[in-house]
Protein backbone atom coordinates (compact mmCIF):
# COMPACT_ATOMS: atom_id res chain seq x y z
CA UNK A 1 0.00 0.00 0.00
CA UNK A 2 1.53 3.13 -0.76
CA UNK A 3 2.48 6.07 1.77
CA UNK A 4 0.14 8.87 2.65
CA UNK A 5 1.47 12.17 0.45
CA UNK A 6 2.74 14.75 2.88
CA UNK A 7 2.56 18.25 2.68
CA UNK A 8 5.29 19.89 1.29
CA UNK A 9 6.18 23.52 0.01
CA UNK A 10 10.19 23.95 -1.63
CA UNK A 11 11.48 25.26 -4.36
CA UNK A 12 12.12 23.74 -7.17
CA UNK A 13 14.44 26.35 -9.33
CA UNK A 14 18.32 26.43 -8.72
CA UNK A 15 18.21 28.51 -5.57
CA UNK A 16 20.49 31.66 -5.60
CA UNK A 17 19.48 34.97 -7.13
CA UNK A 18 17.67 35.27 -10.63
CA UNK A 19 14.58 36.58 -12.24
CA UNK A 20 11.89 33.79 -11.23
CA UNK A 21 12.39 31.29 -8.74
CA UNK A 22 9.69 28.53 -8.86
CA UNK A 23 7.76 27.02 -5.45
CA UNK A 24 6.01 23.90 -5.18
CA UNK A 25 3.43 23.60 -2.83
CA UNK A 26 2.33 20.01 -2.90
CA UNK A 27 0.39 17.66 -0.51
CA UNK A 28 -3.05 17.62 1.54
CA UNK A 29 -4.09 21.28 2.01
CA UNK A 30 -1.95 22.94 -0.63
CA UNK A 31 -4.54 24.68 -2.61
CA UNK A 32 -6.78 25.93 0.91
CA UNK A 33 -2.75 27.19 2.11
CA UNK A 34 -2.22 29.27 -1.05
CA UNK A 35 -5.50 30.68 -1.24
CA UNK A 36 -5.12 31.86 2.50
CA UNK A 37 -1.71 33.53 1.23
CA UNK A 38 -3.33 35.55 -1.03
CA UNK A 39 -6.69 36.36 0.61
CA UNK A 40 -8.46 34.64 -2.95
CA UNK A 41 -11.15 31.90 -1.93
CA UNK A 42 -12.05 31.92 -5.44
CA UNK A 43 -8.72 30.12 -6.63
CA UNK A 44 -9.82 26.66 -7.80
CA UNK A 45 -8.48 24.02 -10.38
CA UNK A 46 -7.07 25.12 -13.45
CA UNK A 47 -6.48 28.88 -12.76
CA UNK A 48 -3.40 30.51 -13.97
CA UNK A 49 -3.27 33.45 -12.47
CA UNK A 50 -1.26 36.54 -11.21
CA UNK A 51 -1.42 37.04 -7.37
CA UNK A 52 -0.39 38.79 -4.71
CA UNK A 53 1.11 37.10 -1.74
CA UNK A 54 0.97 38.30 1.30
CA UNK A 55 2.11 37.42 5.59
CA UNK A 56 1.26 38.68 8.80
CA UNK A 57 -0.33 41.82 6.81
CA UNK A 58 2.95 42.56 5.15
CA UNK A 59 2.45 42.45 1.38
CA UNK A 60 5.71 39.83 0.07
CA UNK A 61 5.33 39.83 -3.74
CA UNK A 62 3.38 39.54 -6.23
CA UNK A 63 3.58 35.87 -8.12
CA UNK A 64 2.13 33.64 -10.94
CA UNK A 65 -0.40 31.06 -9.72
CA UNK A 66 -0.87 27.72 -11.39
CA UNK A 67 -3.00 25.28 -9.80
CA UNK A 68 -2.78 21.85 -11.31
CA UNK A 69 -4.74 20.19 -8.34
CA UNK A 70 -6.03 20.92 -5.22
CA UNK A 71 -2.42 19.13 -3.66
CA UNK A 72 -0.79 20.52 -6.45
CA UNK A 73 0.04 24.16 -6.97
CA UNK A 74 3.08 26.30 -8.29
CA UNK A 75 3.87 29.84 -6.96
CA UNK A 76 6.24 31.89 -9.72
CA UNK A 77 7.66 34.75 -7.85
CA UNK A 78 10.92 37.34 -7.90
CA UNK A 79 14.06 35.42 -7.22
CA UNK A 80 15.36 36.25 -4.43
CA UNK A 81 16.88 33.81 -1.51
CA UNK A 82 15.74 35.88 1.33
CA UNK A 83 11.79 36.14 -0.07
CA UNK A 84 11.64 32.27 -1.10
CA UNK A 85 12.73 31.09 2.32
CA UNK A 86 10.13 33.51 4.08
CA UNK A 87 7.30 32.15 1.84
CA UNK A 88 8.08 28.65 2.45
CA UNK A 89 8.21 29.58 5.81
CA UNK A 90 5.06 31.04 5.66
CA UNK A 91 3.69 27.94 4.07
CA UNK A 92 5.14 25.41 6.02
CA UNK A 93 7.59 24.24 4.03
CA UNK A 94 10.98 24.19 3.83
CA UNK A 95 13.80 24.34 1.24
CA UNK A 96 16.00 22.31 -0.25
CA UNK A 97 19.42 21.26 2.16
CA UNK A 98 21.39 22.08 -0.43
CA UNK A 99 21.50 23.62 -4.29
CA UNK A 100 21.71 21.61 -7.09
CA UNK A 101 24.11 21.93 -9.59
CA UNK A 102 21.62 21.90 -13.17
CA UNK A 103 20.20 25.45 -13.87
CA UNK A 104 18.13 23.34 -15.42
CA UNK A 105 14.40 23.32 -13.60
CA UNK A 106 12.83 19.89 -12.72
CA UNK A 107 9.06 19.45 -12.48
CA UNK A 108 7.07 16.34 -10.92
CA UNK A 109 6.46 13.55 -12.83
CA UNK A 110 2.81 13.74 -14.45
CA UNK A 111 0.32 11.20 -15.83
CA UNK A 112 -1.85 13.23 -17.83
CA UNK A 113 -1.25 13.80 -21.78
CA UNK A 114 1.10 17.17 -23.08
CA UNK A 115 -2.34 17.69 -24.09
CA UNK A 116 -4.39 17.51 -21.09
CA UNK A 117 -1.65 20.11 -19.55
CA UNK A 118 -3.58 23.08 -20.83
CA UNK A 119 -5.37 24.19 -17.80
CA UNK A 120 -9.19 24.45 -18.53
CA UNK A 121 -9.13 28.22 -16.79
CA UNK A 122 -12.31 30.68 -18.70
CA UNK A 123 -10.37 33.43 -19.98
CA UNK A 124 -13.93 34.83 -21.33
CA UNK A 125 -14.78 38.61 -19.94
CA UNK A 126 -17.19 39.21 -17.31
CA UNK A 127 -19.53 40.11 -19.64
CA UNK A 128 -19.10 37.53 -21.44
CA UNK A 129 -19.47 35.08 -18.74
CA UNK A 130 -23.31 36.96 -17.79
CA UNK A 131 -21.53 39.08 -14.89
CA UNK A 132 -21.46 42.90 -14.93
CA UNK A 133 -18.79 44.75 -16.13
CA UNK A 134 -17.50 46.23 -12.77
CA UNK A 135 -17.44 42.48 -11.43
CA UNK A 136 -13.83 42.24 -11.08
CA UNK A 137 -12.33 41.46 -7.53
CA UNK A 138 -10.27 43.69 -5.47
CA UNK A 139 -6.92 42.09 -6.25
CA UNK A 140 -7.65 42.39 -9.94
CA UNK A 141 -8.77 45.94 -9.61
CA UNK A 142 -5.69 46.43 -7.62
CA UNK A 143 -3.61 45.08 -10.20
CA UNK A 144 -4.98 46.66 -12.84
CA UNK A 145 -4.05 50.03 -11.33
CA UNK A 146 -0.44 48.76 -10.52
CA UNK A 147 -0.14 48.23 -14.35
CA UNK A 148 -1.42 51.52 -15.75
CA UNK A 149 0.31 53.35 -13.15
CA UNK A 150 3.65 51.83 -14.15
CA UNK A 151 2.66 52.21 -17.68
CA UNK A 152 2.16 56.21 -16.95
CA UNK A 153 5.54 56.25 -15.16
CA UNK A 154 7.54 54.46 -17.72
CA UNK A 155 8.13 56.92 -21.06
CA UNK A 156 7.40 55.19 -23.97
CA UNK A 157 10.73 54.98 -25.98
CA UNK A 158 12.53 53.57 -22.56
CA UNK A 159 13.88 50.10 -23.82
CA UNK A 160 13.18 46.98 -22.19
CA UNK A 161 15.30 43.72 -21.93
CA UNK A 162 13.60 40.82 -23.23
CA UNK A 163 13.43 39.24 -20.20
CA UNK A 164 11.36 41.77 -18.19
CA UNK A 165 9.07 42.18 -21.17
CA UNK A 166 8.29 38.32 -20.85
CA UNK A 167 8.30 38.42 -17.43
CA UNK A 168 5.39 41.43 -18.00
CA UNK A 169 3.46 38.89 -20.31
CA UNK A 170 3.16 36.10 -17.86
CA UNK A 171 -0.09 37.45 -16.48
CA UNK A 172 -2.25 37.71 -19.95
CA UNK A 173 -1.02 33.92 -20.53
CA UNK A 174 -3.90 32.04 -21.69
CA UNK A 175 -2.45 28.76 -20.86
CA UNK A 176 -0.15 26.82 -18.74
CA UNK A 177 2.58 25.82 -21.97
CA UNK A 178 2.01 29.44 -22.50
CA UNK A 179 3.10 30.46 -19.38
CA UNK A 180 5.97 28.39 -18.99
CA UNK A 181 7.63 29.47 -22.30
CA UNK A 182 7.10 32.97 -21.08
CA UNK A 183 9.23 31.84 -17.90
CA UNK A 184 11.98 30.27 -19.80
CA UNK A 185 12.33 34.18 -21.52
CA UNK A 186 12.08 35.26 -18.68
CA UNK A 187 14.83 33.63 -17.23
CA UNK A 188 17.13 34.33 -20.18
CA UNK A 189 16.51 31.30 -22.35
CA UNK A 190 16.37 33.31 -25.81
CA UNK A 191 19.84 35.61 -25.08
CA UNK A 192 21.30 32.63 -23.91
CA UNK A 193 20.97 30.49 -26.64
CA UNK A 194 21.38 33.45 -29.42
CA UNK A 195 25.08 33.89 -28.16
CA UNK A 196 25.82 30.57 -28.04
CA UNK A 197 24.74 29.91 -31.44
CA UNK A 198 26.30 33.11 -32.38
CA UNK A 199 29.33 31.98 -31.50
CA UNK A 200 29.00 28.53 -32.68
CA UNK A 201 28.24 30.12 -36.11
CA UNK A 202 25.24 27.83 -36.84
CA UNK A 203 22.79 29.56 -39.13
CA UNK A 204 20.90 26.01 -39.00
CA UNK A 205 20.39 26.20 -35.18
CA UNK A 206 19.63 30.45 -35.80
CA UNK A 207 16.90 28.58 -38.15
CA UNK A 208 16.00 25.86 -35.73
CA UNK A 209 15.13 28.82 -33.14
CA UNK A 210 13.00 30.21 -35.88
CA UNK A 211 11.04 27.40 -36.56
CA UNK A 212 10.48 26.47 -32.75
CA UNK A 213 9.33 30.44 -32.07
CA UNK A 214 7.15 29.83 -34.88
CA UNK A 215 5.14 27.19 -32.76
CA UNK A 216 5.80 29.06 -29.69
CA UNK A 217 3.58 32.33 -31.74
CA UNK A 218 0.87 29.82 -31.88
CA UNK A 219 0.74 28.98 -27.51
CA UNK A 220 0.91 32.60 -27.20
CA UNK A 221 -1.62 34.49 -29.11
CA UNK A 222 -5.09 33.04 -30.07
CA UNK A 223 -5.70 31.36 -33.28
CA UNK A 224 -8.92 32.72 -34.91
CA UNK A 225 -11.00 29.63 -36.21
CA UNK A 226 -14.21 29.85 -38.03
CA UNK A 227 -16.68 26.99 -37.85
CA UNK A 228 -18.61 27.31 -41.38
CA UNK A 229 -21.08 25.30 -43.76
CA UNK A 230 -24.31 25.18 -44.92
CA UNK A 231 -27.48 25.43 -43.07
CA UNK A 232 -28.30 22.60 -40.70
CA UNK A 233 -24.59 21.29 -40.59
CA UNK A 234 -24.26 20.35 -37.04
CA UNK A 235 -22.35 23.62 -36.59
CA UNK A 236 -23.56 25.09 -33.35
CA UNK A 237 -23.37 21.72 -31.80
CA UNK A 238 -19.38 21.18 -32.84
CA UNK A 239 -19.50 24.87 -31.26
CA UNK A 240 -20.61 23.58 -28.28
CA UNK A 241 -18.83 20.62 -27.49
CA UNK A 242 -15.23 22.63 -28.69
CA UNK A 243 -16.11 25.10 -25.03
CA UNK A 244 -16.98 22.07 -23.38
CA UNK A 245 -20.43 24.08 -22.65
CA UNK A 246 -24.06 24.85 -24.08
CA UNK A 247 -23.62 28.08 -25.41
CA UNK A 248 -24.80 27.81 -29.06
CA UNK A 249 -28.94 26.97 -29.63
CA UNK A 250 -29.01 23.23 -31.02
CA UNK A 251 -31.60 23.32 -33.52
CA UNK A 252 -33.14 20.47 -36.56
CA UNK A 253 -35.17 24.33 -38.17
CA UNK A 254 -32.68 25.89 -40.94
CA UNK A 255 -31.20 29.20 -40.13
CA UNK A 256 -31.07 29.49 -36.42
CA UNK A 257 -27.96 30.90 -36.04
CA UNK A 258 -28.21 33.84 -37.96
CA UNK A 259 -25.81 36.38 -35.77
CA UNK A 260 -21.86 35.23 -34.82
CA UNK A 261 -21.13 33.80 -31.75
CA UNK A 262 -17.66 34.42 -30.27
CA UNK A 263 -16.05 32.70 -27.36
CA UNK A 264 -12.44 31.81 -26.25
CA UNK A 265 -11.57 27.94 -26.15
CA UNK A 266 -8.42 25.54 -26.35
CA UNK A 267 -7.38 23.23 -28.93
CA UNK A 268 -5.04 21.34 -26.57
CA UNK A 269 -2.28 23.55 -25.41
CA UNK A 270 -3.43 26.14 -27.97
CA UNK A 271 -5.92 29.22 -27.83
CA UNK A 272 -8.27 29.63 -29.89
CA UNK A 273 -10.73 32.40 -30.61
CA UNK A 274 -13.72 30.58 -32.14
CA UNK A 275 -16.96 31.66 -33.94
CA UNK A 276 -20.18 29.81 -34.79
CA UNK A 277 -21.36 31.65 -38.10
CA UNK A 278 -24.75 32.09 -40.18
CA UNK A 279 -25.22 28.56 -42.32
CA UNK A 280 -24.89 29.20 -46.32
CA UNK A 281 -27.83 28.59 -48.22
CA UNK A 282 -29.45 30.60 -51.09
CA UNK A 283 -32.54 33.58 -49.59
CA UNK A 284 -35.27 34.47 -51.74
CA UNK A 285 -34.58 37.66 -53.67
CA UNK A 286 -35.44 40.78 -50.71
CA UNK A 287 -37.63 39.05 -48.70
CA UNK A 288 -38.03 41.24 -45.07
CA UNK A 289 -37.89 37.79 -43.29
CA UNK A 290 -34.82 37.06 -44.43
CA UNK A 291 -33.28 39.97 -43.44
CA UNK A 292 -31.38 39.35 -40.72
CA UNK A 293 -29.85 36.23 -41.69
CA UNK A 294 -28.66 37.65 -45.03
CA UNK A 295 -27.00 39.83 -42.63
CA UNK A 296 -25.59 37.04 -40.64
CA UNK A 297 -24.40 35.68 -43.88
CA UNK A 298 -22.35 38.31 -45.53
CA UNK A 299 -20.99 39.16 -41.53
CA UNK A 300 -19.70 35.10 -41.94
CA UNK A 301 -18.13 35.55 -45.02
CA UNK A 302 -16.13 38.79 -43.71
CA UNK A 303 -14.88 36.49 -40.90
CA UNK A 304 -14.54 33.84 -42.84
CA UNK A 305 -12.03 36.20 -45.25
CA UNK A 306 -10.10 37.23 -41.59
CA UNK A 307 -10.01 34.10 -40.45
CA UNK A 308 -6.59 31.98 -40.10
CA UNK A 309 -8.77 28.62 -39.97
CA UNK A 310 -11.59 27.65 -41.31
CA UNK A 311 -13.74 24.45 -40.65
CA UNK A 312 -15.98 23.31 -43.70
CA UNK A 313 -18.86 20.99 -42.11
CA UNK A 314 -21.61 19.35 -44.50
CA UNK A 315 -23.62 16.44 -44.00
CA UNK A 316 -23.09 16.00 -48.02
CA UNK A 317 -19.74 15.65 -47.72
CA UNK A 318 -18.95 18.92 -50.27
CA UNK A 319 -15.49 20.27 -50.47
CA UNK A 320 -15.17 23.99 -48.83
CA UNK A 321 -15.88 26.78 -51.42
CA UNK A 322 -12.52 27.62 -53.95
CA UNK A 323 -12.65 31.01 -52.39
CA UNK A 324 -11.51 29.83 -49.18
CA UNK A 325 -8.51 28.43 -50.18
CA UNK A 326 -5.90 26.72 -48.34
CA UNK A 327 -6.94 27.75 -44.91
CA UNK A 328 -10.02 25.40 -44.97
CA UNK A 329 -10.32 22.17 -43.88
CA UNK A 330 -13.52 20.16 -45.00
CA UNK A 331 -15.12 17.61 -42.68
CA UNK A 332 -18.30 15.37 -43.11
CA UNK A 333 -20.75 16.49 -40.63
CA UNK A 334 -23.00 14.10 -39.14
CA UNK A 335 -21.15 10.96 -40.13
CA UNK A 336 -23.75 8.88 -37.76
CA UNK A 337 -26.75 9.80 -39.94
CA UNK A 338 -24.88 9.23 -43.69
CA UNK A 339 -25.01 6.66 -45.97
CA UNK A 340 -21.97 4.40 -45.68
CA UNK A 341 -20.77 5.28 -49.47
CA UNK A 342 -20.40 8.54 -48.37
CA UNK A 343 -18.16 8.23 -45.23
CA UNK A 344 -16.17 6.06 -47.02
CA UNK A 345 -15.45 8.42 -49.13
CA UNK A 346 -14.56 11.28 -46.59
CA UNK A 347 -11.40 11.72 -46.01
CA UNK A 348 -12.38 13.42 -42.17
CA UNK A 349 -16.02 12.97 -40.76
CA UNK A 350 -17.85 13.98 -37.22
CA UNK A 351 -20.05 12.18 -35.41
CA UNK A 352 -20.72 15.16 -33.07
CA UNK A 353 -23.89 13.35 -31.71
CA UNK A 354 -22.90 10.26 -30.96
CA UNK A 355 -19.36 10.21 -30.61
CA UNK A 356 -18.67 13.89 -29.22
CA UNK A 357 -15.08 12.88 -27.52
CA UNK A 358 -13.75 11.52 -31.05
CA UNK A 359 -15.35 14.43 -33.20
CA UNK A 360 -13.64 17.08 -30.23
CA UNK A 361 -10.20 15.12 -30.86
CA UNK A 362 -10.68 15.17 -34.61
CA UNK A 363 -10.53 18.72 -34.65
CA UNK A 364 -7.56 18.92 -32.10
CA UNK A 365 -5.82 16.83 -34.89
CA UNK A 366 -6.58 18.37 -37.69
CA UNK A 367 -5.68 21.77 -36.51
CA UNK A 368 -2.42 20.46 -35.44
CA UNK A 369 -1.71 19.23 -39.17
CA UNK A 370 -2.84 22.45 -40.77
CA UNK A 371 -0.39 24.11 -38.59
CA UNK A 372 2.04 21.55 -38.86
CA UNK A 373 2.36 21.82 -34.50
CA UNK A 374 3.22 19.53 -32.00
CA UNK A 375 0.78 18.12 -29.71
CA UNK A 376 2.83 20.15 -26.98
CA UNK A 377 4.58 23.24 -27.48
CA UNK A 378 6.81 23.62 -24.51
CA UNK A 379 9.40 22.03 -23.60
CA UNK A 380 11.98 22.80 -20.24
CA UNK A 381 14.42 25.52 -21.24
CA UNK A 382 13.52 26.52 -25.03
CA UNK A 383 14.66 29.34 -26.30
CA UNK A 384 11.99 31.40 -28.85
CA UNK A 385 10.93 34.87 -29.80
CA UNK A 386 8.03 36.19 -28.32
CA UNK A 387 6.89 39.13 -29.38
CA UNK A 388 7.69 41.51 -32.32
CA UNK A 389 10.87 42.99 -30.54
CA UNK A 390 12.29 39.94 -30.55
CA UNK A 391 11.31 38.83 -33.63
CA UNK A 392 12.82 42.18 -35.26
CA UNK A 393 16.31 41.75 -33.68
CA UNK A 394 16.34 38.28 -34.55
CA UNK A 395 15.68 39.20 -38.36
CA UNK A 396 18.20 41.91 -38.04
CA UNK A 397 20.83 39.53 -37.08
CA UNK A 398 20.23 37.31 -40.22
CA UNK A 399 20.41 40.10 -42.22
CA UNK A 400 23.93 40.94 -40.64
CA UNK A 401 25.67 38.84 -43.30
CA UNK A 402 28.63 37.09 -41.89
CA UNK A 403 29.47 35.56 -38.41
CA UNK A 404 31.38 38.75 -36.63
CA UNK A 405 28.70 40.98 -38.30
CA UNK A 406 26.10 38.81 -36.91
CA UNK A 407 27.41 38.79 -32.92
CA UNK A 408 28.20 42.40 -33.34
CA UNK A 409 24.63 43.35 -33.97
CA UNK A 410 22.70 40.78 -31.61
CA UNK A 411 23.82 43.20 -28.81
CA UNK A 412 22.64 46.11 -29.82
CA UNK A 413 19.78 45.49 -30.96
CA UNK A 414 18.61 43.48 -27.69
CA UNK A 415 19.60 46.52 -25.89
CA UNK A 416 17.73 48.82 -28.54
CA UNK A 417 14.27 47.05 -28.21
């Protein structure tokens, strides 16, 4: 029979001085400890979320949250010896007897899928979620006027290292890979591997970076997906089942969806900014009763033109309209209700009704391939660009020419950006 788990709080970065330094609080009670840190009751499974933690009424730092389980929670906080010992203190914890010698960081071993590490947290806006728009709780109000403060106080041509800008992104991360490859920045990851490959002269590794930054682009910003088709195509309900919740109306009468509907979801580790539009079919010449949803049809064709993917759904099995291009992706809708010919033929189907979990995964998938991703895109340590700074200096240094042209600009333009 295996042990009871004890409770534990340490930390699990190199210990010493540096940008982040990483605390695991782990064990029976860890989530109701953390919330009592930070005065937030409403902490809870799957939040990532930027927090301020605080002792004895002294205010110690503000820190990323990520709670993987209720025994299971990470604090993300200012490096600093003297501060990580007085939280674990604070927590009960203790930390480690002595440093190790890896700057590498470890993590615990977990059973879940790369996939299943994308915290379900609702990124939607109050409003969004029903609640009024003044709903927000005195730590986010709080922090929101720490951050336009220190916008107002900062001039806006002051440069910024790379590091502190990732460190700013952490909380607008929409996900926990997200998150973590804003920590690696953060930590240096990027300037660290730039000058070694720099002076390595490797423009294949230079590309390598490029390529993984590439993926990286996609963890970090949402990926607008439109979920098209003709009338009756089992849109809304694909919709649904996407947000794991009802939000779209489920209908068998043409037409129902006639306005857009907008909500934030995941594919995976990936977010996604998806839209249930107006079904296609052809409206009798100017008929008033039509109006609206001729409305809702040319509003699904702009977003259909803006869109980076599109999902074609048709219970016929019809390839997505020539106009749409390459960023389509045609599925046959319905699979359970058509005629075996006719799945046989498809080359992707959905059987949103009766097998939601596979047509949910099928989507995952198919994404992945149009985007040629992984099913993950993190992993401990990698370097990437991650915003357009970056990306700039990084395309400046290519441009340099030859190796001693190349490590003579990467400096400067890090410090210029």
């Amino acid at each position: 029979m295996s042990a009871e788990r004890t409770f534990e709080a340490r930390e699990l970065s190199p210990r010493g001085h540096g940008a982040v330094s990483i605390v695991a609080v782990r064990g029976p009670g860890a989530l109701a400890r953390v919330r009592e840190l930070c005065a937030r009751d409403d902490l809870t499974v799957g939040d990532v979320r930027l927090v301020t933690l605080r002792a004895q009424g002294e205010r110690l730092d503000r820190a990323l949250c990520i709670v993987a389980r209720d025994d299971d929670v990470e604090l993300h906080l200012h490096g600093n010896p003297l501060l990580v010992a007085r939280l674990c203190s604070e927590l009960g914890g203790a930390l480690p007897s002595a440093p190790r010698r890896s700057r590498d960081r470890e993590f615990p071993s977990d059973p879940r899928t790369p996939g299943e590490r994308a915290f379900p947290s609702d990124p939607r806006t109050p409003e969004e979620r029903g609640l009024p728009s003044d709903s927000k709780t005195s730590e986010e109000r709080e922090l929101s006027s720490d951050l336009s403060t220190s916008a107002e106080l900062e001039p806006p041509s002051a440069p910024r290292a790379p590091e502190e800008r990732a460190f700013s992104m952490l909380a607008r991360a929409a996900t926990d890979s997200a998150a973590r490859i804003l920590l690696d920045q953060a930590e240096g990851a990027l300037r660290r591997a730039v000058d070694l490959e720099l002076r390595a002269d490797d423009p294949l590794r230079l590309a390598a970076l490029v390529d993984r930054s590439r993926t990286a682009r996609f963890a970090l910003a949402p990926t607008r997906v439109v979920l098209a088709g003709p009338v009756n195509a089992g849109k809304s309900m694909l919709f649904n089942l996407l947000l794991g919740e009802r939000r779209a109306i489920e209908s068998a009468e043409p037409g129902t969806t006639r306005d857009v509907l907008r909500a934030h979801a995941r594919f995976g580790a990936y977010p996604i900014e998806l839209f249930d539009v107006a079904g296609v079919r052809p409206l009798s010449g100017a008929a008033p009763e039509h109006a609206v949803e001729r409305a809702g049809q040319e509003l699904a064709r702009e977003l259909c033109a803006r869109a980076d993917w599109i999902v074609w759904l048709s219970p016929e099995g019809e390839r997505s309209p020539p106009e749409l291009g390459a960023r389509a992706t045609a599925f046959l809708s319905r699979a359970d209700q058509a005629a075996p010919e006719l799945r046989s033929r498809a080359r992707r189907s959905l059987a949103s009704r009766t097998e939601p979990a596979a047509a949910v995964a099928a989507v995952h998938a198919a994404f992945r391939e149009h985007f040629s991703l992984p099913e993950e895109p993190w992993s401990p340590g990698m370097a990437v660009t991650f915003d357009e700074p970056t990306r700039a200096a990084l395309d400046l240094v290519f441009a340099a020419g030859s190796a001693e042209a190349r490590r003579a600009v990467w400096p400067r333009v890090v410090a210029a950006h």
